[in-house]
Each structure stands twice: as structure tokens, then as C-alpha cells.
C-alpha atoms as a PDB file:
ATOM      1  CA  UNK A   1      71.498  81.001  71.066  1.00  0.00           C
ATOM      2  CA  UNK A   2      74.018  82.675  69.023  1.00  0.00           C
ATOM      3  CA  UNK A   3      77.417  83.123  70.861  1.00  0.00           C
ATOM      4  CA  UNK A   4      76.937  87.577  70.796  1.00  0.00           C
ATOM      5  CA  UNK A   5      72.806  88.061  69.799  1.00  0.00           C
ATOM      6  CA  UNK A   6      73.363  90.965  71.172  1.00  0.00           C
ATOM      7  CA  UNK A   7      76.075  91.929  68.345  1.00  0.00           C
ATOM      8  CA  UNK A   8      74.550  94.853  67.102  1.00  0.00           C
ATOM      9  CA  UNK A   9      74.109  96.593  70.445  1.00  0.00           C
ATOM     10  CA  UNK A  10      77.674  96.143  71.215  1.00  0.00           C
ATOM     11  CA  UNK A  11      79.594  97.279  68.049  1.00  0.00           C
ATOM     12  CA  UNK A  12      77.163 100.465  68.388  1.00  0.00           C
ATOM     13  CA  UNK A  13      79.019 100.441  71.495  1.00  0.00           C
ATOM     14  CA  UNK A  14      82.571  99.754  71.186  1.00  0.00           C
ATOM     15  CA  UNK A  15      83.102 100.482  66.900  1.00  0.00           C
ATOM     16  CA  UNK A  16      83.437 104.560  67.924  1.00  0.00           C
ATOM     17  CA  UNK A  17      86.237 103.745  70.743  1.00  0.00           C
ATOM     18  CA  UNK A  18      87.796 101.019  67.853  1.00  0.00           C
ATOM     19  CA  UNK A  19      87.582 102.987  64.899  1.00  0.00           C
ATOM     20  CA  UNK A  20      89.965 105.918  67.244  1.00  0.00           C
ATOM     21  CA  UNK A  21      92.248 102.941  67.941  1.00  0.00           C
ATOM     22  CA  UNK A  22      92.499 102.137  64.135  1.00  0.00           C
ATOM     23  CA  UNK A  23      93.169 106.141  62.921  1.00  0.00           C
ATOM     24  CA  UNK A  24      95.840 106.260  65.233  1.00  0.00           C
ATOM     25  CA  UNK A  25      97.201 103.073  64.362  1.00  0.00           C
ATOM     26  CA  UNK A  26      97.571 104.321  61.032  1.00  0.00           C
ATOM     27  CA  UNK A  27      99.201 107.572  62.280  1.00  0.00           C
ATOM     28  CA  UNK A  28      96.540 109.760  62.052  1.00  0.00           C
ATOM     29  CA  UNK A  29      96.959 112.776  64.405  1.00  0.00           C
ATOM     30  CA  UNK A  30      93.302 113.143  66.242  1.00  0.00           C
ATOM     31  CA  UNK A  31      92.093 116.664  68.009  1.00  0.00           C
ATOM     32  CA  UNK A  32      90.045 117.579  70.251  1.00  0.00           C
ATOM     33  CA  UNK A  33      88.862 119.492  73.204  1.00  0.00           C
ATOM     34  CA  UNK A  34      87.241 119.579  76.770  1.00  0.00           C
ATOM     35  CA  UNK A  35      84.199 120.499  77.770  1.00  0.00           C
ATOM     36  CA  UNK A  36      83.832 121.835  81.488  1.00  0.00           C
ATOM     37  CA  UNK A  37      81.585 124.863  80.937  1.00  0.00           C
ATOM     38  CA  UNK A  38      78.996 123.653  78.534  1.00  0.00           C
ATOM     39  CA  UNK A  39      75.929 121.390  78.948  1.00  0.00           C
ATOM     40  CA  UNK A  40      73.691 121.459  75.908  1.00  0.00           C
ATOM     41  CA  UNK A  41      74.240 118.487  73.990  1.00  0.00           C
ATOM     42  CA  UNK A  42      73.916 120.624  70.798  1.00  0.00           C
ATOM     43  CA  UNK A  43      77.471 121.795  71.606  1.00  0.00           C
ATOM     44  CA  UNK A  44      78.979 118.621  71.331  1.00  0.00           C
ATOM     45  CA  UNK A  45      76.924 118.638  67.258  1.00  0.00           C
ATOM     46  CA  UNK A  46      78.981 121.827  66.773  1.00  0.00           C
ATOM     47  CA  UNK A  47      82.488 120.358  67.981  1.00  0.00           C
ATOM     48  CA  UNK A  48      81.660 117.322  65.522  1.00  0.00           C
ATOM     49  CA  UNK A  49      80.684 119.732  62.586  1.00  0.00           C
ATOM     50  CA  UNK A  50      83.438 121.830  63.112  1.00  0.00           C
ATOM     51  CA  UNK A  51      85.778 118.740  62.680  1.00  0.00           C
ATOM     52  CA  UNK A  52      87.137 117.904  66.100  1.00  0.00           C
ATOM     53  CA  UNK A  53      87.349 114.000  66.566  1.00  0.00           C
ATOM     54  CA  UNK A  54      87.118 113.727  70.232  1.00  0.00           C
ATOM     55  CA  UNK A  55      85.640 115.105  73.031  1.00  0.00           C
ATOM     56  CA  UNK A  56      86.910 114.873  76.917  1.00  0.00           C
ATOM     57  CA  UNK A  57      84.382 115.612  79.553  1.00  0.00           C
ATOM     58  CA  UNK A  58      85.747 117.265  82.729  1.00  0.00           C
ATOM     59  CA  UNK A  59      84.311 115.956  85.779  1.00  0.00           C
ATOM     60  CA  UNK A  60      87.333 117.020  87.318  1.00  0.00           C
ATOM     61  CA  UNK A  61      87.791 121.136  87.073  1.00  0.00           C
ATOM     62  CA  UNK A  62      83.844 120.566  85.330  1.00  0.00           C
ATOM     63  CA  UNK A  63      80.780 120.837  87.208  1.00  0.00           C
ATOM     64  CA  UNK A  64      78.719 118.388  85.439  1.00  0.00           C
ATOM     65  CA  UNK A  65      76.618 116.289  87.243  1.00  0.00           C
ATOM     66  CA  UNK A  66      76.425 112.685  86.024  1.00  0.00           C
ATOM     67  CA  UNK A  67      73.173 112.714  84.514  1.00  0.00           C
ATOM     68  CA  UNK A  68      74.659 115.836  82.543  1.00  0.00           C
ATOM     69  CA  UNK A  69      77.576 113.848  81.334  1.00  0.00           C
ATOM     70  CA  UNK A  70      75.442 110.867  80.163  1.00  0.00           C
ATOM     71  CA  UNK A  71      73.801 113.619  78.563  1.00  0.00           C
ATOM     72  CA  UNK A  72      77.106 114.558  76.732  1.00  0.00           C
ATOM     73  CA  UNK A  73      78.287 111.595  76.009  1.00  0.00           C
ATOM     74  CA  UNK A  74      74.811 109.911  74.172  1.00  0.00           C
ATOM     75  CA  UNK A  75      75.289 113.084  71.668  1.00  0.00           C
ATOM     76  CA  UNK A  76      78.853 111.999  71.110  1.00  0.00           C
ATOM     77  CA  UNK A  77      77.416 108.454  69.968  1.00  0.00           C
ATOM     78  CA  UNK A  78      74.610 109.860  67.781  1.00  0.00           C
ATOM     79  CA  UNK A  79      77.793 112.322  66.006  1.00  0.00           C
ATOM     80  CA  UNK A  80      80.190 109.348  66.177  1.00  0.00           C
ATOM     81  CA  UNK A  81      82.386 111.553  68.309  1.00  0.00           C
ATOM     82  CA  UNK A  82      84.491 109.942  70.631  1.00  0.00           C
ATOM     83  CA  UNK A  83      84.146 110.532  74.392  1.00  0.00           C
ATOM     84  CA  UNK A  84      85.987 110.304  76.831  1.00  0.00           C
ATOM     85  CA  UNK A  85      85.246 111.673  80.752  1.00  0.00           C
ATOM     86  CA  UNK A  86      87.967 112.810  82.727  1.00  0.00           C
ATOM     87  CA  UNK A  87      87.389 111.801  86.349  1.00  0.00           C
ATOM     88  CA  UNK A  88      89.389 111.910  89.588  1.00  0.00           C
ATOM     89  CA  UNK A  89      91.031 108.768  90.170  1.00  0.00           C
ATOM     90  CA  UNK A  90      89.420 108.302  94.076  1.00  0.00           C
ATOM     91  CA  UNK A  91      85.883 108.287  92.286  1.00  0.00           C
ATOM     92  CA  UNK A  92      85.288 104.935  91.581  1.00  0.00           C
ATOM     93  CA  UNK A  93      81.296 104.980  91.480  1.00  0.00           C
ATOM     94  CA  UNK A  94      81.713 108.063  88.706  1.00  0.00           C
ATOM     95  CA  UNK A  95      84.135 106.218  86.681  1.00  0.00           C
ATOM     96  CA  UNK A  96      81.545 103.151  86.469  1.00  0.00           C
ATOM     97  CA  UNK A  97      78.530 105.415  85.793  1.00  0.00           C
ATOM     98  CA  UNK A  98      80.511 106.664  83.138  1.00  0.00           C
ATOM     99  CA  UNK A  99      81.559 103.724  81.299  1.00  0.00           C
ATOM    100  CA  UNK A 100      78.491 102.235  81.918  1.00  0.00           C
ATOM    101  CA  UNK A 101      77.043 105.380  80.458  1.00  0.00           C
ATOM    102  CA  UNK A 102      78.906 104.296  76.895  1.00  0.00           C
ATOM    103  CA  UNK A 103      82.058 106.700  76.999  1.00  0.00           C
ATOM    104  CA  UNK A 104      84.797 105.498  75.180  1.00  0.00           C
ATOM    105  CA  UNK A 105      86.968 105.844  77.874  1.00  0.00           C
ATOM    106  CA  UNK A 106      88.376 107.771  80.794  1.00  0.00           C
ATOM    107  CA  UNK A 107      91.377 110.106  81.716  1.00  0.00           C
ATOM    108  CA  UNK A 108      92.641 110.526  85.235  1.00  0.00           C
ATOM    109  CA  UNK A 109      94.714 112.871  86.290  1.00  0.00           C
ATOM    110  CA  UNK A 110      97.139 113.194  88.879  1.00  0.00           C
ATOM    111  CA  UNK A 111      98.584 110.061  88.947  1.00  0.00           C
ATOM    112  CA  UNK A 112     101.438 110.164  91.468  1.00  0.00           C
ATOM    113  CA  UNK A 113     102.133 106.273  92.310  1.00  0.00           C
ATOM    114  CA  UNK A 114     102.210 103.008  90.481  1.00  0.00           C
ATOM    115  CA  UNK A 115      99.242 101.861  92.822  1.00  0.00           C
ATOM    116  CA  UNK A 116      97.184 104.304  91.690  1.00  0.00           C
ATOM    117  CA  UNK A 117      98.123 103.351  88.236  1.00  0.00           C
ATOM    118  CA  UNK A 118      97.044  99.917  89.054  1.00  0.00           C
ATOM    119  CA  UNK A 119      93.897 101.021  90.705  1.00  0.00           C
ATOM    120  CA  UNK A 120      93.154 103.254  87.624  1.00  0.00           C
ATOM    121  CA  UNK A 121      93.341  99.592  85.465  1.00  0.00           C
ATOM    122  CA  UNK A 122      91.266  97.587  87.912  1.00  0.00           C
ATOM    123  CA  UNK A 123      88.590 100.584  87.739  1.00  0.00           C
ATOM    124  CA  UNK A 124      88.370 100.754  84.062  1.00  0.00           C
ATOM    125  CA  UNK A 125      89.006  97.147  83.004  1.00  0.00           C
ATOM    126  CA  UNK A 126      86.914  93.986  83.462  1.00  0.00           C
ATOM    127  CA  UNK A 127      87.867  90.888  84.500  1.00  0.00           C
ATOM    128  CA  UNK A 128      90.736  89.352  83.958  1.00  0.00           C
ATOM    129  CA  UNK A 129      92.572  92.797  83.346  1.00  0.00           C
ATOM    130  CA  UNK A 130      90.197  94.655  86.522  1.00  0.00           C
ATOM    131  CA  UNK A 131      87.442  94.380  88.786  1.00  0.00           C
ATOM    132  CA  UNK A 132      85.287  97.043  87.072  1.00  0.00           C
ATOM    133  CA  UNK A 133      81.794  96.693  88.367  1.00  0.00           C
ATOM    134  CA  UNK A 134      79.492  94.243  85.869  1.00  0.00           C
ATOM    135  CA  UNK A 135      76.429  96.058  85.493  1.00  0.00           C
ATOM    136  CA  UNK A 136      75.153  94.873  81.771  1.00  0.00           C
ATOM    137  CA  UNK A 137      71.595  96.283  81.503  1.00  0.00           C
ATOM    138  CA  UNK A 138      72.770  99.327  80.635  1.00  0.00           C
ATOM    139  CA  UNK A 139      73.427 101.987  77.968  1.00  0.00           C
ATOM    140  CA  UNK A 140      77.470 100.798  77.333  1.00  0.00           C
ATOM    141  CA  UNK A 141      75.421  97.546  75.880  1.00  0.00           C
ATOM    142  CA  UNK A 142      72.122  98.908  74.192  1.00  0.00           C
ATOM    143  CA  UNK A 143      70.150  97.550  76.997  1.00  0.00           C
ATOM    144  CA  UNK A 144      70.647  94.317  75.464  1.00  0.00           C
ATOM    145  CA  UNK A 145      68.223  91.978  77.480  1.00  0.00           C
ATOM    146  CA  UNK A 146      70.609  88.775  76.229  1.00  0.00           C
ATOM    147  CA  UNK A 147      74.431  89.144  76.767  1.00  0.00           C
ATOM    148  CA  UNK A 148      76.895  87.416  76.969  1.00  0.00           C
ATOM    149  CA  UNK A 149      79.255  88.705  79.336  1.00  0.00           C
ATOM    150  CA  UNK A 150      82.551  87.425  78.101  1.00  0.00           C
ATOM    151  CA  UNK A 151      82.107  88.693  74.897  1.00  0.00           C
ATOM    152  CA  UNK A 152      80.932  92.342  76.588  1.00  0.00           C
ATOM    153  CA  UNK A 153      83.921  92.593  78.784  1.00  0.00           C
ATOM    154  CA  UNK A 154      86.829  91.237  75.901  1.00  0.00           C
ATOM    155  CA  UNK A 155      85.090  94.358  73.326  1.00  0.00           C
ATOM    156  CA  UNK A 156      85.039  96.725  76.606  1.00  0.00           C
ATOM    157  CA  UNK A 157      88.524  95.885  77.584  1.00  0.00           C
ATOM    158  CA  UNK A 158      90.134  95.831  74.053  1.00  0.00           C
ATOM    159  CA  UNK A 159      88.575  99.281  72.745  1.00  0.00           C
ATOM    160  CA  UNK A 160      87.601 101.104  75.902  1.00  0.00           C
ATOM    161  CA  UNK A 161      90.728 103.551  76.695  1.00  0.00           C
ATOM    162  CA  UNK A 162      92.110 103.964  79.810  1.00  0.00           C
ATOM    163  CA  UNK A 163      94.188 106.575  80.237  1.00  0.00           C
ATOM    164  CA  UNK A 164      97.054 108.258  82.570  1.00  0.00           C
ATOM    165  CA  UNK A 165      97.332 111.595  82.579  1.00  0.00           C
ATOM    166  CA  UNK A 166     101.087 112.746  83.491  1.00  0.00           C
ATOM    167  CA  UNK A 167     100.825 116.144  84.906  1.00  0.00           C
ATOM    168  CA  UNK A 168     102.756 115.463  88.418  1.00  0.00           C
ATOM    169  CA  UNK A 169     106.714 114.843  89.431  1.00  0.00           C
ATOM    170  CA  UNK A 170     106.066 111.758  90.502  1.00  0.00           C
ATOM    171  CA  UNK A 171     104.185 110.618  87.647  1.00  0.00           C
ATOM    172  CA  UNK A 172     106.863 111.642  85.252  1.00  0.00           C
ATOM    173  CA  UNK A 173     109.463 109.851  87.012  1.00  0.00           C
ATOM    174  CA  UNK A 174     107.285 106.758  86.558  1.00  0.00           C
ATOM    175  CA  UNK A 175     106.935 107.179  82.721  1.00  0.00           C
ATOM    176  CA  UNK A 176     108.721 104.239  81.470  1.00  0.00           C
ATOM    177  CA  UNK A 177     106.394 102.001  83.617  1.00  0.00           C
ATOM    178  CA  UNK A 178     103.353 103.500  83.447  1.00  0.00           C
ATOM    179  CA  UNK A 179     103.848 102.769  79.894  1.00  0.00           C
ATOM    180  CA  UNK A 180     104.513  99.096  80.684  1.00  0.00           C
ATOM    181  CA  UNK A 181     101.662  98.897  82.628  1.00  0.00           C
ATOM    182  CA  UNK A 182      98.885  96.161  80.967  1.00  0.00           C
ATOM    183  CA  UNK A 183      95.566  97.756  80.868  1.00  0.00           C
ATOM    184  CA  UNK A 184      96.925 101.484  80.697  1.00  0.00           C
ATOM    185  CA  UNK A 185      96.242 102.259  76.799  1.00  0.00           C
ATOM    186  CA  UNK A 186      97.419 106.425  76.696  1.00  0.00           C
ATOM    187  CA  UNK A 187      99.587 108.600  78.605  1.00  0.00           C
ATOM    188  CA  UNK A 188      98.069 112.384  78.405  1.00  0.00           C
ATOM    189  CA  UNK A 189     100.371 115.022  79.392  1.00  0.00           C
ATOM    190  CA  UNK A 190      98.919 118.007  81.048  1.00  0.00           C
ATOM    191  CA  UNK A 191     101.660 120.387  80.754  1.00  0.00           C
ATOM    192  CA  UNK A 192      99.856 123.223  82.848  1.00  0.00           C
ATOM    193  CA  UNK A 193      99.830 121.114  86.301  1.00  0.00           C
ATOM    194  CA  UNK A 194     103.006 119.802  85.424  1.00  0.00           C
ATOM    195  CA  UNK A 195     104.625 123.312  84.565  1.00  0.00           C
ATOM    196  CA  UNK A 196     103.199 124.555  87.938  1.00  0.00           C
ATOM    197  CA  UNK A 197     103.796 121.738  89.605  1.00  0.00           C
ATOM    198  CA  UNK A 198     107.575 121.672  88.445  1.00  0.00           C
ATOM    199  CA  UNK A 199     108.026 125.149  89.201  1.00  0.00           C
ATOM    200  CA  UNK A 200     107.098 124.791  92.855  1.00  0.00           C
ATOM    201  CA  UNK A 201     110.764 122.939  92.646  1.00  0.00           C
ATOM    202  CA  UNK A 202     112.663 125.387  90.778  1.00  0.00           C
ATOM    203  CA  UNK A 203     112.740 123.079  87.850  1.00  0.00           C
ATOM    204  CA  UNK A 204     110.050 124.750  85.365  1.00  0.00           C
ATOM    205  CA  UNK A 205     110.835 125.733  82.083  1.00  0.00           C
ATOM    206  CA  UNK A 206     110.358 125.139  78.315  1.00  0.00           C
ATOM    207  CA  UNK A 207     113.218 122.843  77.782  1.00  0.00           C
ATOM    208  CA  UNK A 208     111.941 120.946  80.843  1.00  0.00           C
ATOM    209  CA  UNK A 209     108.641 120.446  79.758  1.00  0.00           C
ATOM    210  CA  UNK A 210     110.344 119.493  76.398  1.00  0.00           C
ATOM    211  CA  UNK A 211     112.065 117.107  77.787  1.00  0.00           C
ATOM    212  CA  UNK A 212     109.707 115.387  79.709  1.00  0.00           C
ATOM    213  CA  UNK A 213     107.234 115.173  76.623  1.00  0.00           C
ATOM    214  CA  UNK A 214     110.244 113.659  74.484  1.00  0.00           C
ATOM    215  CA  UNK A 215     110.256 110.811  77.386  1.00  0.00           C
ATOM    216  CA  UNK A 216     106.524 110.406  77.116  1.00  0.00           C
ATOM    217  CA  UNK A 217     106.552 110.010  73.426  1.00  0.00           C
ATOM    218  CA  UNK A 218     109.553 107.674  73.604  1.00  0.00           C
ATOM    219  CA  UNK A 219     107.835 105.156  76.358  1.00  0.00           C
ATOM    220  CA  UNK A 220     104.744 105.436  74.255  1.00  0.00           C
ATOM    221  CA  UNK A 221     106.498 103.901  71.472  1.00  0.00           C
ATOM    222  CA  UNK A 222     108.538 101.221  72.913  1.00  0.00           C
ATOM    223  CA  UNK A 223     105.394  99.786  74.810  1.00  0.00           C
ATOM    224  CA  UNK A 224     102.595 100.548  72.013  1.00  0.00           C
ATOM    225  CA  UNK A 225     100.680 103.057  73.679  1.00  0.00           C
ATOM    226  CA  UNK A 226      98.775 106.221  72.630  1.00  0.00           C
ATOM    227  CA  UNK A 227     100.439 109.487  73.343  1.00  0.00           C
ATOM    228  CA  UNK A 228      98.141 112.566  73.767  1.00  0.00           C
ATOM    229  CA  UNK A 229      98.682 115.755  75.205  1.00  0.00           C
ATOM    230  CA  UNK A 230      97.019 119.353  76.011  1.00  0.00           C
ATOM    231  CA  UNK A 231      97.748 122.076  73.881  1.00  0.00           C
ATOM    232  CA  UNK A 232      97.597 125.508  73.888  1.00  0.00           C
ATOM    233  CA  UNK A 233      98.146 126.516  69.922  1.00  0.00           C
ATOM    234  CA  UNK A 234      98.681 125.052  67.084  1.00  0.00           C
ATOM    235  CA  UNK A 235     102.721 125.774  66.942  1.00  0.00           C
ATOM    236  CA  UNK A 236     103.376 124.246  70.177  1.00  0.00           C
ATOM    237  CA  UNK A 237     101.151 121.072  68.673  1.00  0.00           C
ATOM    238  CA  UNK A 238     103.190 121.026  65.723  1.00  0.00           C
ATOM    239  CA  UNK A 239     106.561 120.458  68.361  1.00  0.00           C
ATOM    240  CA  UNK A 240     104.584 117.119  70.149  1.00  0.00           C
ATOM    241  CA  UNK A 241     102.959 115.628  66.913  1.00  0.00           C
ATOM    242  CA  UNK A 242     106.826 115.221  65.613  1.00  0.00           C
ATOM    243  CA  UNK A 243     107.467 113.888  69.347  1.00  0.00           C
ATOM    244  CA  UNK A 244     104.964 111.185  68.154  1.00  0.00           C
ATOM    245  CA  UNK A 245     101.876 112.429  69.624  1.00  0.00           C
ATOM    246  CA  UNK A 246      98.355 111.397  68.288  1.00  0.00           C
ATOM    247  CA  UNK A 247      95.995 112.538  70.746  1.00  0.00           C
ATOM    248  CA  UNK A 248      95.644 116.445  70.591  1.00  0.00           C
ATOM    249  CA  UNK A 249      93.445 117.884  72.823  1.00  0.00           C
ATOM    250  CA  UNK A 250      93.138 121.860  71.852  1.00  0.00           C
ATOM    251  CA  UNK A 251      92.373 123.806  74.865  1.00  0.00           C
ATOM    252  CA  UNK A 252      88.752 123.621  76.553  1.00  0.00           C
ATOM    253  CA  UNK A 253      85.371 124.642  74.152  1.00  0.00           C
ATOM    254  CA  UNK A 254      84.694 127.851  76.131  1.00  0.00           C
ATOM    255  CA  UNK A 255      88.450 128.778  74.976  1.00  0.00           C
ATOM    256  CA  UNK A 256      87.762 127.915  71.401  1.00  0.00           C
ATOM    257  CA  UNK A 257      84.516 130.333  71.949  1.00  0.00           C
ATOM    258  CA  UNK A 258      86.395 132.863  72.792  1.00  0.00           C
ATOM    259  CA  UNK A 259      89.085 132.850  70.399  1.00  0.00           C
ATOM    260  CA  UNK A 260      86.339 132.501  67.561  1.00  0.00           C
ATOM    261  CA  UNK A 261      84.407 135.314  68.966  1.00  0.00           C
ATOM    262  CA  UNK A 262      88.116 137.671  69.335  1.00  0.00           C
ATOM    263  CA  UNK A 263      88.690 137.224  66.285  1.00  0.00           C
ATOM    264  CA  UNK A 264      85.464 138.322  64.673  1.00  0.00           C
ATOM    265  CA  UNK A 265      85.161 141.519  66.686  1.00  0.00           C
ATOM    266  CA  UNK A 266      88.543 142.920  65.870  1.00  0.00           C
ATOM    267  CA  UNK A 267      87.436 141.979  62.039  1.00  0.00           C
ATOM    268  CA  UNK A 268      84.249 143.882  62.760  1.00  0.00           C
ATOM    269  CA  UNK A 269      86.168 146.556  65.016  1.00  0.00           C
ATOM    270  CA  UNK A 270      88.632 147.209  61.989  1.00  0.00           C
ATOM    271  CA  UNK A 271      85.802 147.595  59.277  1.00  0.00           C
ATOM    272  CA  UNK A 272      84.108 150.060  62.210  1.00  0.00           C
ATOM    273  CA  UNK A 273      87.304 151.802  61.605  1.00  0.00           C
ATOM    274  CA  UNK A 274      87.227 151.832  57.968  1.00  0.00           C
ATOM    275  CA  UNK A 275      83.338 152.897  57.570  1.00  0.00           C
ATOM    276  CA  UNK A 276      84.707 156.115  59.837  1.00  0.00           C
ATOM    277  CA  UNK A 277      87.289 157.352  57.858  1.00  0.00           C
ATOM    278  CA  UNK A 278      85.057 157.305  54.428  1.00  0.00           C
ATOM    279  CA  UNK A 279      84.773 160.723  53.300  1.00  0.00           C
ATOM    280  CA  UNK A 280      80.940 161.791  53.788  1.00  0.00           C
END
């Protein structure tokens, strides 16, 4: 039997999740959006027509159910879109439905202690890296009915992303080894948690957030991980890409709805306007 017969089924797989890893290795600057509010699986066609390169499904603020976010996340393979699922870190039985679902990888959010860092890794990561549960008659291998599970869990752990998002004190404070940590591949600032969070302290402002993404970016660098972030236009992306930040996630879908759909009614309202004042 050949060493991976089940080759073809895996690549389908893993390639999407590798060929991210790749663009950003070559400096490529990847955006994206979430989706918390939208279920149809034709909205995730849009996203991929409209250019976005990634996708990250909230199971956190969200209300998907997990048969809805398998949903999802099959469209994102059939668009080559990547996926990831953003789920809270105590929910260990929807992060492995997830991955075994074929996302390309998972975001949890607030992180506040190195052993839930380390939990996050043993989650998301087969052995030797994790304990992630070995379930391999399912969709993250094509239903393959011959695998060979050392190959499955070297792909899953080398292209799968895991990733930390830092949106509390703590987690900031803990940037440097977060970064260090084997097994964490991005660190995703959420600047609206952190903001609020900071400002609970008297700390929050603009120069604070600022400063904390500049230490982000910097870890990210010296230990060869993906920096992402959440932004909220395009000039305050244009500050964290020179930061070094790859991973752009451009507010949630519903908010690029509504911005798309602003913008063409005060077009329309202004040639309402114009269509008035015509002499008769």
C-alpha cells in the first residue's frame, strides 16, 4: 500500500490552509471578514467573488450552530476560501467538530494565561504537538476509507492554523511568549475588547493600542509567526500592515452590507435630489 493512498483527499484538505501559509510567506497582505449574522452558504460565494481571501466564522458573538458552520465552511472549500472558526477556548468538543469539519484553522479569543495558551495547542494540534481528538473518517480527510494517520496529523499540524487572539491585559503582557509558544502559528489582535478592556484601567487610548500592536508585530517577527488583526477601515489597516501585519480581517459581512448598501442610497438619494430641481 502506498505510504498516503489517500493523497488526494488530503491535499484537497490541507493545500487551501498551505497555499495562505505560502502568500504570507511571500508578504502578501490577506483580508478578510467574519461572518456571525449570515448562514446561506451563497454568502460565503459572494465574499470569494468580491475578492476577500479568508473567512472567520464566529461561534463566539455568532449564533451558528455546528451543522451551520460545517455548512460554511464546505462552501469555503468549493471557493478555495480559507476558513477559519473562531471558538471559545473552554469548547473543546466545538473546536474538534470544527477541524474535523475541514476548517483551516481556529481563533480563540480571550486568552488571559499561558495555560490556556497551551491548552489552545493541545486542542488544535495532534500528536506529538497536542492531544486533538483522532477521528479520521471524516470530512478534514475526504472520508478517506485508507489513512494513514501519521501522514494526516504531520499535514494537519503543519498547515492547520492555530491562532491566539490578543484582546485582554493579560494576554498582552504575555506577547513575547505567546509568540514563542510551539504550536501557536498567529497572534490576532482584537483591538475592540482590548480598547474596552484597557479602558476599564484608565489606560485606553490610541497611542496605547498603538503600542501594543507595534509589540505584537515585533514578537511575530522574531519567532516567525503570522500577525493578523481586526480592522475597522482601510486607513487604520494601512498603520498595522507597515507594523508587519498580514492577516486583515475587515469588520464582520453584515458591516460590509451595510456600508455597501449606505453608500448606494445616498448616491440614489443625491440623484433624487437632482431629478427635483430639473426645471419641468
Amino acid at each position: 500500500m502506498p505510504k498516503c493512498n489517500h493523497t488526494i483527499a488530503v491535499n484537497d484538505v490541507f493545500q487551501q490552509a498551505k497555499q495562505t501559509r505560502r502568500q504570507l510567506e511571500a508578504g502578501e497582505v490577506l483580508w478578510g471578514t467574519f461572518l456571525a449574522e449570515l448562514e446561506a452558504s451563497g454568502a460565503i460565494h459572494v465574499l470569494a467573488l468580491a475578492g476577500l481571501d479568508f473567512v472567520i466564522i464566529d461561534m463566539e458573538h455568532g449564533t451558528y450552530s455546528p451543522h451551520q458552520a460545517r455548512r460554511l465552511i464546505e462552501a469555503s472549500r468549493t471557493v478555495h476560501m480559507t476558513s477559519l472558526v473562531r471558538v471559545p477556548l473552554g469548547e473543546r468538543g466545538t473546536i474538534t467538530k470544527m477541524l474535523d469539519a475541514g476548517a483551516n484553522g481556529i481563533l480563540l479569543p480571550q486568552a488571559r494565561t499561558m495555560e490556556e495558551v497551551r491548552q489552545a495547542v493541545a486542542m488544535t494540534k495532534y500528536p506529538p504537538l497536542g492531544c486533538r481528538g483522532v477521528h479520521l473518517y471524516r470530512p478534514h480527510v475526504g472520508f478517506a476509507s485508507q489513512v494513514d494517520s501519521k501522514c494526516v496529523f504531520a499535514e494537519a499540524n503543519a498547515s492547520i492554523i492555530t491562532a491566539i487572539q490578543i484582546e485582554t491585559p493579560e494576554a498582552v503582557e504575555l506577547v513575547d511568549q505567546i509568540a514563542g509558544t510551539v504550536g501557536v502559528d498567529m497572534l490576532y489582535v482584537g483591538p475592540g475588547d482590548l480598547g474596552a478592556l484597557l479602558a476599564c484601567g484608565g489606560n485606553s487610548s490610541d497611542a496605547e493600542i498603538a503600542e501594543v500592536m507595534a509589540r505584537v508585530g515585533r514578537a511575530c517577527r522574531e519567532h516567525g509567526k503570522i500577525a493578523g488583526c481586526h480592522v475597522g477601515s482601510v486607513e487604520s489597516a494601512a498603520k498595522w500592515i507597515a507594523l508587519g501585519f498580514q492577516f486583515i480581517g475587515a469588520w464582520a459581512a453584515v458591516r460590509l452590507l451595510f456600508h455597501g448598501a449606505e453608500a448606494y442610497i445616498a448616491q440614489a438619494s443625491q440623484l433624487s435630489r437632482c431629478s427635483e430641481q430639473e426645471p419641468t
